[in-house]
C-alpha atoms as a PDB file:
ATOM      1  CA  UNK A   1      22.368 -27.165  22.560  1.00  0.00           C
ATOM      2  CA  UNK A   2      23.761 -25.803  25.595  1.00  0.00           C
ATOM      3  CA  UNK A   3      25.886 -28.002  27.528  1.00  0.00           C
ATOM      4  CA  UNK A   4      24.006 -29.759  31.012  1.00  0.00           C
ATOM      5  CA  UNK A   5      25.806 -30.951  33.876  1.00  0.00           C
ATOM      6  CA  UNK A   6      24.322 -32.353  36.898  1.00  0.00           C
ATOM      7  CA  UNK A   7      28.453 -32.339  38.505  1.00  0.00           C
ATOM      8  CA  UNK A   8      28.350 -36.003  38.661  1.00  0.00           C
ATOM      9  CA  UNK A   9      32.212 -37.471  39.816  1.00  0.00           C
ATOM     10  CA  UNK A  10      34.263 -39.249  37.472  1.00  0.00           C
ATOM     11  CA  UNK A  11      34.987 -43.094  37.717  1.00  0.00           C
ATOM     12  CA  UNK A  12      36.976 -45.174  36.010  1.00  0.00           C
ATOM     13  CA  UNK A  13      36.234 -48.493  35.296  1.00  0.00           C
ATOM     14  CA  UNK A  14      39.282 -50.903  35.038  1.00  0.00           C
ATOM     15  CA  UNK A  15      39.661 -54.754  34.167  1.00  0.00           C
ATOM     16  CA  UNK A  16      42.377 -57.255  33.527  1.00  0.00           C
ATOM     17  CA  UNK A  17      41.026 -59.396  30.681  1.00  0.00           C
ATOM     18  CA  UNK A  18      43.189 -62.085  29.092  1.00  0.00           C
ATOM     19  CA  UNK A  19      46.247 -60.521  30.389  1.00  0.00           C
ATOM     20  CA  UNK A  20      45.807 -57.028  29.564  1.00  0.00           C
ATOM     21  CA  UNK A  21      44.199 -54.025  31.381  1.00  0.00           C
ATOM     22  CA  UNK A  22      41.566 -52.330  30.012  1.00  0.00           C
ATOM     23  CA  UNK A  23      40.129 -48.833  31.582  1.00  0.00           C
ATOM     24  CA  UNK A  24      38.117 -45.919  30.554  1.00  0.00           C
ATOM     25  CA  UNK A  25      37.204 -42.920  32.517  1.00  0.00           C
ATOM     26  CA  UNK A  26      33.698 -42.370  32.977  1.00  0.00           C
ATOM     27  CA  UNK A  27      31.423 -38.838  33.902  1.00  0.00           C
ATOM     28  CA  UNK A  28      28.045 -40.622  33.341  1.00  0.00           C
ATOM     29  CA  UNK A  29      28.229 -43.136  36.352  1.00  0.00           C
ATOM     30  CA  UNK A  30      25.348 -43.029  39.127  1.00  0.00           C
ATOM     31  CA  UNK A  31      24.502 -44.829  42.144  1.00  0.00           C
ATOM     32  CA  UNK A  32      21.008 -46.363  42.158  1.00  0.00           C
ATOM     33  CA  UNK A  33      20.834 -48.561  45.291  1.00  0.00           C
ATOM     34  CA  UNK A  34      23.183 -48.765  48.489  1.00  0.00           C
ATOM     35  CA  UNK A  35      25.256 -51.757  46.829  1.00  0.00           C
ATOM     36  CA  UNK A  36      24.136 -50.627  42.173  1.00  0.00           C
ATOM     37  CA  UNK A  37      25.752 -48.343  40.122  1.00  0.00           C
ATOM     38  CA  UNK A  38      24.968 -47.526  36.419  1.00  0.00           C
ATOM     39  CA  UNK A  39      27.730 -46.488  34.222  1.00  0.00           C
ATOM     40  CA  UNK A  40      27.099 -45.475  30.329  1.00  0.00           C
ATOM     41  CA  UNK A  41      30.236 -46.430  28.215  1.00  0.00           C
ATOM     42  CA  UNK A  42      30.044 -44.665  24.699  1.00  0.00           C
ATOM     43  CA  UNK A  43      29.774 -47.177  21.339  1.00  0.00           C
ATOM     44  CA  UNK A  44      33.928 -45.982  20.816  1.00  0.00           C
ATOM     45  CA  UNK A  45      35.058 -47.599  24.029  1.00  0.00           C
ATOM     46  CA  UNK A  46      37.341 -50.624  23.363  1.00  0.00           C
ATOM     47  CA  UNK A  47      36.894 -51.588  27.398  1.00  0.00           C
ATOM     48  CA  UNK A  48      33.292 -51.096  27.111  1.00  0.00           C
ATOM     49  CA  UNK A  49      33.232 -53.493  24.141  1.00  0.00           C
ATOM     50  CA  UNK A  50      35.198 -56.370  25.975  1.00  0.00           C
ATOM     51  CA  UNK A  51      32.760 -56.418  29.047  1.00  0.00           C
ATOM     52  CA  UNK A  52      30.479 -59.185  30.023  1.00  0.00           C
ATOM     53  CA  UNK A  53      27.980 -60.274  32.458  1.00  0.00           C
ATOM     54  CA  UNK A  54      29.164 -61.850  35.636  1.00  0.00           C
ATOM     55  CA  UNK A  55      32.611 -59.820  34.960  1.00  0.00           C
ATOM     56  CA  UNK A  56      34.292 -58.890  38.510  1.00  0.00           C
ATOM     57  CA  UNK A  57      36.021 -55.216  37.667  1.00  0.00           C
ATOM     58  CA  UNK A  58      37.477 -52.033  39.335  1.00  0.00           C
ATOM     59  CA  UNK A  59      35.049 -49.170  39.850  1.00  0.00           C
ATOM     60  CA  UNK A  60      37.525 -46.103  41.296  1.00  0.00           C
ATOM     61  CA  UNK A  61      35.738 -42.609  41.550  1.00  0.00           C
ATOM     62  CA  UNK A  62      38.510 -40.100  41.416  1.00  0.00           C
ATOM     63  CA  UNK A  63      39.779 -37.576  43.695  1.00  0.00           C
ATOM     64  CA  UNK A  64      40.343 -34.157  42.838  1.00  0.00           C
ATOM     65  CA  UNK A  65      43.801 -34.423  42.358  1.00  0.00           C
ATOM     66  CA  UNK A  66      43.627 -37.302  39.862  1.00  0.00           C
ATOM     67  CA  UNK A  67      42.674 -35.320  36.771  1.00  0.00           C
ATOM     68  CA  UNK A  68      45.908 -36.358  35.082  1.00  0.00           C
ATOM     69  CA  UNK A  69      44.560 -40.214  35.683  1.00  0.00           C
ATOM     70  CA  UNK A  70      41.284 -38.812  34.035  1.00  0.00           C
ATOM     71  CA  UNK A  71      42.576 -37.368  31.117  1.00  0.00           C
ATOM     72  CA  UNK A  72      45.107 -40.127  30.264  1.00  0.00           C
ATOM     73  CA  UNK A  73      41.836 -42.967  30.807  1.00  0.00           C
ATOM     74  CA  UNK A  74      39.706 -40.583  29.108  1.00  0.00           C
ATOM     75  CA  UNK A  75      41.339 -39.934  25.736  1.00  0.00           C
ATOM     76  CA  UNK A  76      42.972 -43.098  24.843  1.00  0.00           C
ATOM     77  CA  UNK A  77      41.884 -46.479  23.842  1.00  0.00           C
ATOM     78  CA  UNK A  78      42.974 -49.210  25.510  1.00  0.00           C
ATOM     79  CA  UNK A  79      44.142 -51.811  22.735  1.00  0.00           C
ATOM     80  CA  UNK A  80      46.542 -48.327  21.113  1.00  0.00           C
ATOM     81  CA  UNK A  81      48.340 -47.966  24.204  1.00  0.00           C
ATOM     82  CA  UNK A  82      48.802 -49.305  28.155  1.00  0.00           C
ATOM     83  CA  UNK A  83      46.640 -46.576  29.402  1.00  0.00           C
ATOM     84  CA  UNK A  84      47.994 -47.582  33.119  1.00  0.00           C
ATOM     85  CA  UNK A  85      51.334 -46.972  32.479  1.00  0.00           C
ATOM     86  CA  UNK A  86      52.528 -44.990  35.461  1.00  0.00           C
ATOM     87  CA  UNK A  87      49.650 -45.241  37.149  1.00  0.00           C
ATOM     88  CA  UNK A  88      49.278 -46.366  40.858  1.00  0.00           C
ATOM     89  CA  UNK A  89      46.777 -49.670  40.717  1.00  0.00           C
ATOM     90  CA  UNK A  90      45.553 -51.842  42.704  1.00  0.00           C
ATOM     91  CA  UNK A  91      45.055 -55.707  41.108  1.00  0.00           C
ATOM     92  CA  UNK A  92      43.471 -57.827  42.443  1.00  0.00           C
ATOM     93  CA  UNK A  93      42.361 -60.943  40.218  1.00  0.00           C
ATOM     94  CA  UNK A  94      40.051 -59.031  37.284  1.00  0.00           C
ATOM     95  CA  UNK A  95      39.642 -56.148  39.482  1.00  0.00           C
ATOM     96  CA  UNK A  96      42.017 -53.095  38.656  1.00  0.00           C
ATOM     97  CA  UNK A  97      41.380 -50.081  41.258  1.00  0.00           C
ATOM     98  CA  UNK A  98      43.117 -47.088  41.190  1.00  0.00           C
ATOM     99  CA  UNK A  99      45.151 -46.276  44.336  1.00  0.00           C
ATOM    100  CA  UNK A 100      44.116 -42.913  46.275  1.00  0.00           C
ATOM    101  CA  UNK A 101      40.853 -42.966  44.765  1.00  0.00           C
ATOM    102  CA  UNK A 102      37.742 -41.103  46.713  1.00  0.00           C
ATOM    103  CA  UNK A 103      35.529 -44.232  46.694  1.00  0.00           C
ATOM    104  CA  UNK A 104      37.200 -47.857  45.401  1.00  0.00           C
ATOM    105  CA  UNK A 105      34.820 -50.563  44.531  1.00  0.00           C
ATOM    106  CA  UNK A 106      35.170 -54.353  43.673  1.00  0.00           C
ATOM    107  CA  UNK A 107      32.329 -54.889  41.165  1.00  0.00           C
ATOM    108  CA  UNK A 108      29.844 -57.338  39.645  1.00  0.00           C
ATOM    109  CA  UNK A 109      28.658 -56.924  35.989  1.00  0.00           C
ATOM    110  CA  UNK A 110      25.070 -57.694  36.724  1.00  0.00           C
ATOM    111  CA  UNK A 111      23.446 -56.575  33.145  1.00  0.00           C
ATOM    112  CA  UNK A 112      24.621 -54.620  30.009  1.00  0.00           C
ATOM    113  CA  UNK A 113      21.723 -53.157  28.594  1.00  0.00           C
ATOM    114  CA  UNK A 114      20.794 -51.076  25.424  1.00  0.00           C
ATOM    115  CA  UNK A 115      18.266 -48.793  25.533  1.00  0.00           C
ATOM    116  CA  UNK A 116      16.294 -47.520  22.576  1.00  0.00           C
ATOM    117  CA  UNK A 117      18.072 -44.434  20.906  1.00  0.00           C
ATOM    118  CA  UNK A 118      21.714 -45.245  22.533  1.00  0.00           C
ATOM    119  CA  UNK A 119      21.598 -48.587  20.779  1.00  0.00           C
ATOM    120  CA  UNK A 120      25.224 -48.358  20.765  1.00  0.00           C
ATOM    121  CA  UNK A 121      26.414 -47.196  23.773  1.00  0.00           C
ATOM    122  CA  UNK A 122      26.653 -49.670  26.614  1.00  0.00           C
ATOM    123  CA  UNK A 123      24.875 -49.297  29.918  1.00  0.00           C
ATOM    124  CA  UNK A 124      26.566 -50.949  32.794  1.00  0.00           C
ATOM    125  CA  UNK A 125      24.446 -52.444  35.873  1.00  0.00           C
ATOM    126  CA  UNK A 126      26.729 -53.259  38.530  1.00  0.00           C
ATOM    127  CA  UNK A 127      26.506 -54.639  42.190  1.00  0.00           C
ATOM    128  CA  UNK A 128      29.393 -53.352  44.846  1.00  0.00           C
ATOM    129  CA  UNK A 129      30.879 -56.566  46.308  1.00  0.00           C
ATOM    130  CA  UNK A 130      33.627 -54.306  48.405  1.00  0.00           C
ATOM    131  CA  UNK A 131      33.711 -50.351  49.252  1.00  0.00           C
ATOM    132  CA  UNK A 132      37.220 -48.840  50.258  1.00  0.00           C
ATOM    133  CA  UNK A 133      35.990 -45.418  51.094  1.00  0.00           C
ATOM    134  CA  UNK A 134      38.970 -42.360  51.226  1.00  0.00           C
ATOM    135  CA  UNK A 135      37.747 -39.374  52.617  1.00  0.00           C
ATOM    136  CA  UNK A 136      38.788 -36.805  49.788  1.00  0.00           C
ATOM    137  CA  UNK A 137      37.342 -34.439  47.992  1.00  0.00           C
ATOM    138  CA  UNK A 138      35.688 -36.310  44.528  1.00  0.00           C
ATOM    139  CA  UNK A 139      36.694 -35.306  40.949  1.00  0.00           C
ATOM    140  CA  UNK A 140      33.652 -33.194  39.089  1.00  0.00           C
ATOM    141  CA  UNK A 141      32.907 -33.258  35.697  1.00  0.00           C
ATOM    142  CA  UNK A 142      32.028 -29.934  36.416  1.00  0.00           C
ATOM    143  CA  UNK A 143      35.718 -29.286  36.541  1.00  0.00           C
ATOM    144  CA  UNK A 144      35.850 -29.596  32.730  1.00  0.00           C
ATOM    145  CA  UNK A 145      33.034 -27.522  31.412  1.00  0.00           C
END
């Protein structure tokens, strides 16, 4: 099957759990309300495995310039390595943002839900608490087709 992309942006989602940060980047992440976002986190991701309801995290969609941040969040697991290392964050109780990010949000875990055929994967209902908007240009996943 031919690859489909709608040319969503790229988030990351970032938490510091029991002392240690956890983070994955993210191309399947959609707004669905002014203040809800959806995010699907794939059955392999460590972070996406640690998550609960009522957890406060980091939602940071990236800026074009950020696609080292991407890759490096992207292609590691978070209990092999310290996936931040180097990076420029933003911490702020559970919530990890990453600095010079297009949009920055402060997030509520409302739901994690599994729907019927992605059993596995995760699907992440969250509720913006706090929106630090930076006016550049968004990372695509288009850029990686």
């Amino acid at each position: 099957m031919e690859k489909v992309c709608l040319d969503s942006s790229v988030a990351v989602i970032a938490i510091n759990k029991n002392n240690h940060l956890y983070g994955m980047a993210c191309a399947w992440c959609m707004q669905v309300d002014y203040d809800k976002i959806l995010m699907l986190l794939g059955s392999q991701s460590v972070t996406g495995k640690i998550l609960e309801k009522g957890d406060l995290v980091g939602v940071s969609a990236l800026n074009k310039d950020q696609v080292e941040i991407s890759n490096k969040l992207g292609s590691h697991h978070s209990d092999k390595m310290n996936k931040f290392e180097g990076v420029d964050v933003d911490i702020d109780g559970s919530i990890v943002l990453i600095k010079g990010a297009s949009r920055m949000m402060k997030a509520e875990i409302l739901d994690i839900i599994h729907l019927k055929g992605v059993e596995e994967d995760n699907l992440i209902y969250l509720k913006i608490n706090e929106n630090i908007k930076n006016n550049d240009e968004f990372l695509n996943y288009s850029n990686y087709l």
